[in-house]
C-alpha atoms as a PDB file:
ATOM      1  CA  UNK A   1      14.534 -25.589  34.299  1.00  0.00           C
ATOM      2  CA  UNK A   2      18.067 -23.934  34.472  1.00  0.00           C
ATOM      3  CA  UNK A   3      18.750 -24.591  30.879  1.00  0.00           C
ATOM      4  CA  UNK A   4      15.324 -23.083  29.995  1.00  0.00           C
ATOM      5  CA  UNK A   5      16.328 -19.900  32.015  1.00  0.00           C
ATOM      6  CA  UNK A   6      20.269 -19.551  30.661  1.00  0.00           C
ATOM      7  CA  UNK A   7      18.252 -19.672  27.162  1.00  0.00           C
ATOM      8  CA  UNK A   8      15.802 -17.099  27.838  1.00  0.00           C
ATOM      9  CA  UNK A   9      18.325 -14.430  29.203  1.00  0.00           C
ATOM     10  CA  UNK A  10      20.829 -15.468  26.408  1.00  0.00           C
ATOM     11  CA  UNK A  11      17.761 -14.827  23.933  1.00  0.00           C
ATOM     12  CA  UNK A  12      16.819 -11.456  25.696  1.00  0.00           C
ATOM     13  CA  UNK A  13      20.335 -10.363  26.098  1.00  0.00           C
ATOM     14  CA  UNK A  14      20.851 -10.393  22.290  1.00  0.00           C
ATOM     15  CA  UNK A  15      17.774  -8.470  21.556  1.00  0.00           C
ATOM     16  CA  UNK A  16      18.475  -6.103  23.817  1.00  0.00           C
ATOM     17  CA  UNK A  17      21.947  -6.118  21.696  1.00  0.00           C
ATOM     18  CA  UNK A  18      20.100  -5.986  18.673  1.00  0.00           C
ATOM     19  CA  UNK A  19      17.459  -3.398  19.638  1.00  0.00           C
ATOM     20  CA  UNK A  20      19.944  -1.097  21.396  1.00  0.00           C
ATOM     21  CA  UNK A  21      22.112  -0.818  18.227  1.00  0.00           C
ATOM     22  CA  UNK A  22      21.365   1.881  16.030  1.00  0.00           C
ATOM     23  CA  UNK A  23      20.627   2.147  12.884  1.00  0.00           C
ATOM     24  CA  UNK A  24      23.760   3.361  10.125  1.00  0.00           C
ATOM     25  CA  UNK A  25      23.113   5.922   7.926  1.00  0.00           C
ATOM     26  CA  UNK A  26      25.045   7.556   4.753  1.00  0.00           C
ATOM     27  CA  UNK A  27      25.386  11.091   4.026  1.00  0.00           C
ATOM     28  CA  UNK A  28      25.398  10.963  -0.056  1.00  0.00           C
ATOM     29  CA  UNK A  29      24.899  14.341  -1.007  1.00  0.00           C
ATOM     30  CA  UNK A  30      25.351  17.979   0.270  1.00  0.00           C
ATOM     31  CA  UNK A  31      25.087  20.661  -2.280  1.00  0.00           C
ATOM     32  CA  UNK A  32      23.643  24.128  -2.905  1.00  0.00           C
ATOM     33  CA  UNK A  33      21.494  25.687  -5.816  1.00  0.00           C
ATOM     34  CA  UNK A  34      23.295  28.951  -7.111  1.00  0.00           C
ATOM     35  CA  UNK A  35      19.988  29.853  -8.960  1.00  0.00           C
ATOM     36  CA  UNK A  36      17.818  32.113  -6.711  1.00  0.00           C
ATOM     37  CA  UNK A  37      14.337  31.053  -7.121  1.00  0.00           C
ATOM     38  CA  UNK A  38      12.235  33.913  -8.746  1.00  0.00           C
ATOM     39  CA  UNK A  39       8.725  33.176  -9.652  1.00  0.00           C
ATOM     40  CA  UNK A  40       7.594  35.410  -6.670  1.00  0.00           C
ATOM     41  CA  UNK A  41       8.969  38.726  -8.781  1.00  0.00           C
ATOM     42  CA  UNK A  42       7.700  39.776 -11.894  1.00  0.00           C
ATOM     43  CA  UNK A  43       8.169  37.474 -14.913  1.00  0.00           C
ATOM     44  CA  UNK A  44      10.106  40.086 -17.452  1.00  0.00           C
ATOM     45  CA  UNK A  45      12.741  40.521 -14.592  1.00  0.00           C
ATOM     46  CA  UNK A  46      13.319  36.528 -13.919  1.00  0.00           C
ATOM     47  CA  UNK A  47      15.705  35.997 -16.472  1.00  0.00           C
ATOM     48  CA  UNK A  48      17.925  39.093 -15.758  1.00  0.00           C
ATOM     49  CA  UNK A  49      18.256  37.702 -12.088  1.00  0.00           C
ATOM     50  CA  UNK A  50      18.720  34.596 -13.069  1.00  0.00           C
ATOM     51  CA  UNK A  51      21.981  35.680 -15.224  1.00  0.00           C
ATOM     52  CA  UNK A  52      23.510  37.256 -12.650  1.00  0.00           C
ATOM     53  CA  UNK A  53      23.861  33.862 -10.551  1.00  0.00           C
ATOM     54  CA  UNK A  54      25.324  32.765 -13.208  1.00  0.00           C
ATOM     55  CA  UNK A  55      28.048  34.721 -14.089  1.00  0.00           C
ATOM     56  CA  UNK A  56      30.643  33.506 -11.495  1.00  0.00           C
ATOM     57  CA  UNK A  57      31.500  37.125 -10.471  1.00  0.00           C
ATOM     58  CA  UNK A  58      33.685  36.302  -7.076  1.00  0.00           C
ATOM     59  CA  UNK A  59      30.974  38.482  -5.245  1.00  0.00           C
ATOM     60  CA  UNK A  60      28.412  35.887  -5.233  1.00  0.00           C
ATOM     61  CA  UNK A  61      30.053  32.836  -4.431  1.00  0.00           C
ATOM     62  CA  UNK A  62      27.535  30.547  -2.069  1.00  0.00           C
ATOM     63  CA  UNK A  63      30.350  27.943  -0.953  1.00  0.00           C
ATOM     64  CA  UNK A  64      31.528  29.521   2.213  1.00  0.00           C
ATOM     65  CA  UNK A  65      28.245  29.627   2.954  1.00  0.00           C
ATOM     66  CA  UNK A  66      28.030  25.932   2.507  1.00  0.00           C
ATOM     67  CA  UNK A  67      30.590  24.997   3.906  1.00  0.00           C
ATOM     68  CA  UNK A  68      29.822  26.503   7.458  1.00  0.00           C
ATOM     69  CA  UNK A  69      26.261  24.768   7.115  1.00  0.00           C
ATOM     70  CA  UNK A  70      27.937  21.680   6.239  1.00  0.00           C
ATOM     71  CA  UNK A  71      30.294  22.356   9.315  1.00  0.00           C
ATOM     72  CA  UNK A  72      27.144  23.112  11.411  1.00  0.00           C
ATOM     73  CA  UNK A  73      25.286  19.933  10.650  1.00  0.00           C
ATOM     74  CA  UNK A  74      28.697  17.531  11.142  1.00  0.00           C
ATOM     75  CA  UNK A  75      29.605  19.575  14.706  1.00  0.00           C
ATOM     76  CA  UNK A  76      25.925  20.006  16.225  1.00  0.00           C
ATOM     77  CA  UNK A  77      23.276  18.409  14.117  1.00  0.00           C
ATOM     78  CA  UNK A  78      24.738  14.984  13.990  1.00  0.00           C
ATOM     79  CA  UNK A  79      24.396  14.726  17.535  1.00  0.00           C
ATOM     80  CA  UNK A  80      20.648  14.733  17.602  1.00  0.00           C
ATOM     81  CA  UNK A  81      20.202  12.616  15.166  1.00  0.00           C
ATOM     82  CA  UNK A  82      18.389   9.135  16.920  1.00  0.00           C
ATOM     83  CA  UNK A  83      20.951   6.629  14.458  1.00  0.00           C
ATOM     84  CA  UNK A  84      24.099   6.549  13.724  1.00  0.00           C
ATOM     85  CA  UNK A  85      25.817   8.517  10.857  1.00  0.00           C
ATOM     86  CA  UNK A  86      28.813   6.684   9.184  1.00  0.00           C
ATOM     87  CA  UNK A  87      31.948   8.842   8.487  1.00  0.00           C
ATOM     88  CA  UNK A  88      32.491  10.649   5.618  1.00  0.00           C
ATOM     89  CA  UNK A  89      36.120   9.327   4.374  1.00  0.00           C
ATOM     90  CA  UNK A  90      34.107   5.248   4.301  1.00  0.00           C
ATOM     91  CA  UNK A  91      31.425   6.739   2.068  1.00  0.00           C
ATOM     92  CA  UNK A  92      33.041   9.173   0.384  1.00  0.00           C
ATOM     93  CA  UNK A  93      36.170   6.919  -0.329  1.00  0.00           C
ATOM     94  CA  UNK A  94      34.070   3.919  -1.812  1.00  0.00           C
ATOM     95  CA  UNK A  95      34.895   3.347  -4.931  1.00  0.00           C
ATOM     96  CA  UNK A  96      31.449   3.122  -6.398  1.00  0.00           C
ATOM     97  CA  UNK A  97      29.681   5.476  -4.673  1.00  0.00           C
ATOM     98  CA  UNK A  98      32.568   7.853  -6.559  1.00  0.00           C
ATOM     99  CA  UNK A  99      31.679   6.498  -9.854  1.00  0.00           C
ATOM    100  CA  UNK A 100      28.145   7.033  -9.191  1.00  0.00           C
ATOM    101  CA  UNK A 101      26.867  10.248 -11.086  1.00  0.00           C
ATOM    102  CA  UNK A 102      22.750   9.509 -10.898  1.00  0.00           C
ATOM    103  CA  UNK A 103      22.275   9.442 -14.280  1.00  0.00           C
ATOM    104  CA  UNK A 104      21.310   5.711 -14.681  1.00  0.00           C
ATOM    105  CA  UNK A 105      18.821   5.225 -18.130  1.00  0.00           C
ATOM    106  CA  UNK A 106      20.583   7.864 -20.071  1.00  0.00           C
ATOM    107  CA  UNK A 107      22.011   6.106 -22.925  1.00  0.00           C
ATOM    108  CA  UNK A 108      23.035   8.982 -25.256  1.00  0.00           C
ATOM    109  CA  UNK A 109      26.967  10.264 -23.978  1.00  0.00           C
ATOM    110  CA  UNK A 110      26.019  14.117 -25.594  1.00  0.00           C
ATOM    111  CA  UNK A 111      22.769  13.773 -22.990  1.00  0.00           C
ATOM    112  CA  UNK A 112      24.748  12.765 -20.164  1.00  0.00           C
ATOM    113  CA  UNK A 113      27.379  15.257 -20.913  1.00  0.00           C
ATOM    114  CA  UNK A 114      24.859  18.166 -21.998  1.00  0.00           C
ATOM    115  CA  UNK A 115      23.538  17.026 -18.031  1.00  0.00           C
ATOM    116  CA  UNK A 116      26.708  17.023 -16.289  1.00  0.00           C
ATOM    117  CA  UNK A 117      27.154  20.492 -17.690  1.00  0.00           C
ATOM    118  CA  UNK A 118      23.944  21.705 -16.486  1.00  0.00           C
ATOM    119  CA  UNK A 119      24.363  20.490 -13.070  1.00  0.00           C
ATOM    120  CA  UNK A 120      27.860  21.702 -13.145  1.00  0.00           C
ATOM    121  CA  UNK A 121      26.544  25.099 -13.818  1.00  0.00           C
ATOM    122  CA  UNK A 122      23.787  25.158 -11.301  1.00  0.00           C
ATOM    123  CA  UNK A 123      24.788  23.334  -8.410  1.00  0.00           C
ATOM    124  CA  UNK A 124      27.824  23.347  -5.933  1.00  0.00           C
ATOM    125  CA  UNK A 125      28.515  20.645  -3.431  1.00  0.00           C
ATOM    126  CA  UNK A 126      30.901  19.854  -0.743  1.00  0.00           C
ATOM    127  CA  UNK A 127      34.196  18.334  -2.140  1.00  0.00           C
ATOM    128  CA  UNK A 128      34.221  14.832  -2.277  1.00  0.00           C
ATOM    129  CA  UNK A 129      30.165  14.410  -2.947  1.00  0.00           C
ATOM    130  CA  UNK A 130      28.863  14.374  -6.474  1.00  0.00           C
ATOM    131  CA  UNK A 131      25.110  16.104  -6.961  1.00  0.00           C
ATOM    132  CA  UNK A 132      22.488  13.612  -6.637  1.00  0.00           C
ATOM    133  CA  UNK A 133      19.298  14.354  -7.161  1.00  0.00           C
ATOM    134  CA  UNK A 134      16.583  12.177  -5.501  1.00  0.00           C
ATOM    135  CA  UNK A 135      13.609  10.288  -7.680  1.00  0.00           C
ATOM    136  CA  UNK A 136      14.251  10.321 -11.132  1.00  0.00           C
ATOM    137  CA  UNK A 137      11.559   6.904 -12.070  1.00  0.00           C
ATOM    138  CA  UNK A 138       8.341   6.411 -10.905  1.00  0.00           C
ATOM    139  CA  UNK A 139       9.411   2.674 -10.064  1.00  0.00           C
ATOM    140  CA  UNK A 140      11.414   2.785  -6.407  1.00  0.00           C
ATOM    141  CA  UNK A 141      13.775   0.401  -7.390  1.00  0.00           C
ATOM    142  CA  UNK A 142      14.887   2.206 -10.243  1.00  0.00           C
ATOM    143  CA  UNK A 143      15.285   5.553  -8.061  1.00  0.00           C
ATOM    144  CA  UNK A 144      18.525   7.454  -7.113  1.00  0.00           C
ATOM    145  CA  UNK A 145      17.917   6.798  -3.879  1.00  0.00           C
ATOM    146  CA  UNK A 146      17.631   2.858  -4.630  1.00  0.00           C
ATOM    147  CA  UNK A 147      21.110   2.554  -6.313  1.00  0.00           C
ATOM    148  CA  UNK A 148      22.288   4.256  -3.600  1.00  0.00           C
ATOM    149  CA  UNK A 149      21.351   1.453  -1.106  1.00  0.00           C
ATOM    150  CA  UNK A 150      22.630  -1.079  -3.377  1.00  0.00           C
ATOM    151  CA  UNK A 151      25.776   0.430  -3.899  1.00  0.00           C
ATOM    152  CA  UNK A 152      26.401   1.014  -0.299  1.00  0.00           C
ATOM    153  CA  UNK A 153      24.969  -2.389   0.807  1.00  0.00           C
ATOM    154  CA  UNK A 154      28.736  -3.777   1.901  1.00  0.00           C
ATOM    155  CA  UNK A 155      29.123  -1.170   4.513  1.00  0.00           C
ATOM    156  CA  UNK A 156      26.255  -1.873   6.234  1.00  0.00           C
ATOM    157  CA  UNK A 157      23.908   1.335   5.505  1.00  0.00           C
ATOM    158  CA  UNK A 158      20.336   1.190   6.688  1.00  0.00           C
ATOM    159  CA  UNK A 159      19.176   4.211   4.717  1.00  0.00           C
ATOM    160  CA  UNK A 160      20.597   7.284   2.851  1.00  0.00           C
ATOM    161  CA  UNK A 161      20.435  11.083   3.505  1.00  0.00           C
ATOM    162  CA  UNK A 162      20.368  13.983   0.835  1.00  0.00           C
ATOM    163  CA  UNK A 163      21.034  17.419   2.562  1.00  0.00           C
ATOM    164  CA  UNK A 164      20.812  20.270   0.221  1.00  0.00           C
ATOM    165  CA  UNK A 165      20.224  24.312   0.315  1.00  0.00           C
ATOM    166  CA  UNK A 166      18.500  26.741  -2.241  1.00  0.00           C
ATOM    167  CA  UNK A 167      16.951  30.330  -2.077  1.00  0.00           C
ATOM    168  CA  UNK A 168      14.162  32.454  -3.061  1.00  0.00           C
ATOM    169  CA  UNK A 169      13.649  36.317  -3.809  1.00  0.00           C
ATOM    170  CA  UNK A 170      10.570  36.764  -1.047  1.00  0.00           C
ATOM    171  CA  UNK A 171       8.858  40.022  -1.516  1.00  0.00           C
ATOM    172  CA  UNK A 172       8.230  41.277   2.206  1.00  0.00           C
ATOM    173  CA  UNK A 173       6.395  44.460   1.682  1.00  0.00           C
ATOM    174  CA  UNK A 174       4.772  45.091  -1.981  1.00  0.00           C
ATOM    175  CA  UNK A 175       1.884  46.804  -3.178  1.00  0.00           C
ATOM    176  CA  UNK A 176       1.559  48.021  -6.756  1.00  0.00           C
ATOM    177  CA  UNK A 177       4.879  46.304  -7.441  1.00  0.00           C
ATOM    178  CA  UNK A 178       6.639  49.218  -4.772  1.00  0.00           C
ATOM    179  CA  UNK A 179       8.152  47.376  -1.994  1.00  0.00           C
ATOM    180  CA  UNK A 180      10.569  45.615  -0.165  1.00  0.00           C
ATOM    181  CA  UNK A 181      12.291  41.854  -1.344  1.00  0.00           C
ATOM    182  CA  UNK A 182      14.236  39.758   0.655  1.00  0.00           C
ATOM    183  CA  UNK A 183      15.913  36.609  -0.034  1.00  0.00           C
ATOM    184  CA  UNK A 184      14.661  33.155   1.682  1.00  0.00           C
ATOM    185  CA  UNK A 185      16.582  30.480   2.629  1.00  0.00           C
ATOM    186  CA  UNK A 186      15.427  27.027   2.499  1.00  0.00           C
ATOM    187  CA  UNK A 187      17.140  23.482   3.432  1.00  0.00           C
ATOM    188  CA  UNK A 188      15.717  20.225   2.599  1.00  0.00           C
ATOM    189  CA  UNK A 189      17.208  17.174   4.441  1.00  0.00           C
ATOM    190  CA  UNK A 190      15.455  13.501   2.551  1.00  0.00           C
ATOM    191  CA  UNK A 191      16.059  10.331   4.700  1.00  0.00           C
ATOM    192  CA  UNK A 192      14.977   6.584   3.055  1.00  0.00           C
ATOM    193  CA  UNK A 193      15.202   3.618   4.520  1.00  0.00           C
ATOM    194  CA  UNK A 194      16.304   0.407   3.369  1.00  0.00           C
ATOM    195  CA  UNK A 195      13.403  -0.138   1.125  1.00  0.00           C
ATOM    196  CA  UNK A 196      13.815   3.356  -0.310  1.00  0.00           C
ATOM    197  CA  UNK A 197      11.030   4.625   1.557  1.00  0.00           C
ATOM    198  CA  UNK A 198      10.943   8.073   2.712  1.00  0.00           C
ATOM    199  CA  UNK A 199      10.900   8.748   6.402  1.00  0.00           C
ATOM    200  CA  UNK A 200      11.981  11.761   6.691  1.00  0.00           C
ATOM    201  CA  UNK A 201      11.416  15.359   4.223  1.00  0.00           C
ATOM    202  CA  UNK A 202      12.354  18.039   6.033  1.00  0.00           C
ATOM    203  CA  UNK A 203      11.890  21.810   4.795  1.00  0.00           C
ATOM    204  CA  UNK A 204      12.525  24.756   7.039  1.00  0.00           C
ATOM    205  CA  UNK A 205      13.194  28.293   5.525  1.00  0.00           C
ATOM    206  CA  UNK A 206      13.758  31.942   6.969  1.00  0.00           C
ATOM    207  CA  UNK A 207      13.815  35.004   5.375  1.00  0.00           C
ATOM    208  CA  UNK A 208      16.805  37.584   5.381  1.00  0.00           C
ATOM    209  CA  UNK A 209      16.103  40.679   7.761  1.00  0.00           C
ATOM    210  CA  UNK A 210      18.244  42.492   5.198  1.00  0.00           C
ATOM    211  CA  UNK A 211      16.397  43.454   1.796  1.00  0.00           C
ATOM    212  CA  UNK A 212      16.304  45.860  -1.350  1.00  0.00           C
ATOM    213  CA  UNK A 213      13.914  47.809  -2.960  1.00  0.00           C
ATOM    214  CA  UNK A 214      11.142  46.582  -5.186  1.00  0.00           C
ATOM    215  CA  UNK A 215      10.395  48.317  -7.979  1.00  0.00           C
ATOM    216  CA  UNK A 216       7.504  47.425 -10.514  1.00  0.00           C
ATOM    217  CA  UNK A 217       7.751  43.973  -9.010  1.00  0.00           C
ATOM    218  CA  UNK A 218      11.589  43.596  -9.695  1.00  0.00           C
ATOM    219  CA  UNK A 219      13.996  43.964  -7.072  1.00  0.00           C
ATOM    220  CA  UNK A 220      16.973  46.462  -7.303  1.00  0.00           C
ATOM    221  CA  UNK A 221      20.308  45.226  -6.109  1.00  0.00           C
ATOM    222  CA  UNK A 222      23.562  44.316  -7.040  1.00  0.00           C
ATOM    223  CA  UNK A 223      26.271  41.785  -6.054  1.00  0.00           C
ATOM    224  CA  UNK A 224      27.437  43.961  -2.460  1.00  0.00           C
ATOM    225  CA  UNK A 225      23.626  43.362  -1.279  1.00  0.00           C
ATOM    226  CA  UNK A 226      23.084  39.899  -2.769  1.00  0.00           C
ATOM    227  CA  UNK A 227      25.131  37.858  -0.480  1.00  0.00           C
ATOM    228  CA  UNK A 228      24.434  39.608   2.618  1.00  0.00           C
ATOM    229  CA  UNK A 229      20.927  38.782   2.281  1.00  0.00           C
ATOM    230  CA  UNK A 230      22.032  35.379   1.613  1.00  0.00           C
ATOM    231  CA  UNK A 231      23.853  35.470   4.807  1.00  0.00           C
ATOM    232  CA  UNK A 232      21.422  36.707   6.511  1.00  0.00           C
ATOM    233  CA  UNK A 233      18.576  34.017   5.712  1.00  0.00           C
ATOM    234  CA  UNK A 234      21.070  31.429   6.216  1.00  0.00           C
ATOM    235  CA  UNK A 235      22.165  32.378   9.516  1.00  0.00           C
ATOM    236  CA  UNK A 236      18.647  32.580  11.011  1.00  0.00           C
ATOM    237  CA  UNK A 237      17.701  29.360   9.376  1.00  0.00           C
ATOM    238  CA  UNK A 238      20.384  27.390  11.257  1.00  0.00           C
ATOM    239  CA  UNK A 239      19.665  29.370  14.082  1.00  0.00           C
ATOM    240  CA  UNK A 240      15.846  28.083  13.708  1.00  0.00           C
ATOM    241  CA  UNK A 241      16.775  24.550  12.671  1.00  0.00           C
ATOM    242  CA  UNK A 242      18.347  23.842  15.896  1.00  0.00           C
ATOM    243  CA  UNK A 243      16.308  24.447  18.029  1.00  0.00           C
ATOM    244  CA  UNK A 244      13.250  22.560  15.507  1.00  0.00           C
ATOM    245  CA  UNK A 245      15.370  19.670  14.211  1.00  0.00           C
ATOM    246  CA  UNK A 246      14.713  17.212  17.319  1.00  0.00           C
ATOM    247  CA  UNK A 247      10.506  17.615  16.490  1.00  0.00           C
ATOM    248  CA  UNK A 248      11.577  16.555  12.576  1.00  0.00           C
ATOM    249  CA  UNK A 249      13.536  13.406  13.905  1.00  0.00           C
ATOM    250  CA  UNK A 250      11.428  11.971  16.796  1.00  0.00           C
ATOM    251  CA  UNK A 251      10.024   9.149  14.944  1.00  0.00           C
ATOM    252  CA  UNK A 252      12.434   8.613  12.471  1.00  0.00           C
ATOM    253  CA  UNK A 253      14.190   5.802  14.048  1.00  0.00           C
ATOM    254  CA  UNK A 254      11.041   3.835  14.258  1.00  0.00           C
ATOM    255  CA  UNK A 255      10.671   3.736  10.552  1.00  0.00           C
ATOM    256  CA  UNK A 256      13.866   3.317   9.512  1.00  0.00           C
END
């Protein structure tokens, strides 16, 4: 009867071992989009806005802003997170996850290349993480977020994460195309598990409090008032995430 009991507690004490661990996940992207959304102003200004984020002038440069979200969600968001996320240097110092790119099923090098440019031109990301972009095949198995498992199996991951930012003109006050625009914020957090299921999309946005004038549906600014709007959105959306980020993550570690 004693042997019976030493067995049950042994068995109980290791699930309890088991149970209480939590799960390990990897951080495999954290980028921004440079390329302010603009299908909310009117369609002959798009491309003129669209050209300015690209130019590279030093007056619109989105990667200080980055980096103090990226800062943010390390120093306070990590924390309330319900499993466990593994450092930065093991992923970001394994050797394949560096020579992954997320271009698997491109065969032609001028496609990959002309694709490496694009997302060199549109994206920025934290040093040390390439930009992945989730998807890319309808079969699971075949998906970013699939090689990413496999690649990352010998470190023990349990799921992947894909944190990224991008923005929006938002029109706040506009009637006849006479108004006021703002710019919106958005960030997008994607959590799979093992199976490359999604448990977790999160989407929160907040617009700027700063804006410009809209004029026959385009807005009127320049570079001085670009990135404070930028700022400003930002800065209330990490404000907001905050305090809404535990409500996201509840059940997360259920499904994972």
């Amino acid at each position: 009867m004693k042997k019976v009991f030493v067995i049950f507690i042994c068995a109980l004490f290791a699930t309890t071992i088991i149970y209480g661990q939590k799960k390990r996940v990897a951080l495999v992207t954290f980028y921004v989009d440079k390329y302010i959304n603009a299908d909310k102003i009117v369609e002959t200004s798009r491309a003129s806005t669209y050209e300015k984020t690209r130019e590279d002038d030093p007056r619109f440069d989105l990667r200080p802003i980055l980096q103090n979200f990226h800062e943010t969600f390390m120093k306070d968001y990590v924390k309330k997170f319900p499993f466990e996320l593994i450092p930065e240097e093991e992923v970001l110092n394994h050797e394949m996850f560096k020579a992954y790119k997320g271009l698997d099923g491109i065969e032609s090098q001028d496609s990959i290349d002309n694709l490496n440019d694009a997302i060199n031109d549109r994206f920025i990301s934290i040093e040390g993480y390439n930009v992945l972009l989730t998807g890319g095949n309808v079969l699971r198995s075949w998906r970013t977020e699939s090689h990413l498992i496999k690649i990352l199996e010998d470190i023990d991951v349990d799921g992947v994460m894909f944190v990224y930012m991008h923005y929006a003109w938002e029109p706040k006050v506009a009637m006849g195309g006479l108004g006021n625009c703002g710019i919106r914020a958005y960030i997008n957090m994607d959590l799979f598990n093992k199976e490359s299921k999604k448990v977790l999309k999160l989407e929160e946005f907040a617009t700027s409090k700063k804006g410009v004038a809209l004029i026959q549906g385009a807005p009127i600014f320049n570079y001085d008032k670009l990135m404070p709007m930028c700022e400003s959105a930002t800065d209330k959306l990490l404000d907001d995430l905050n305090k809404e980020l535990p409500k996201y993550i509840k059940k997360v570690d259920k499904k994972l």
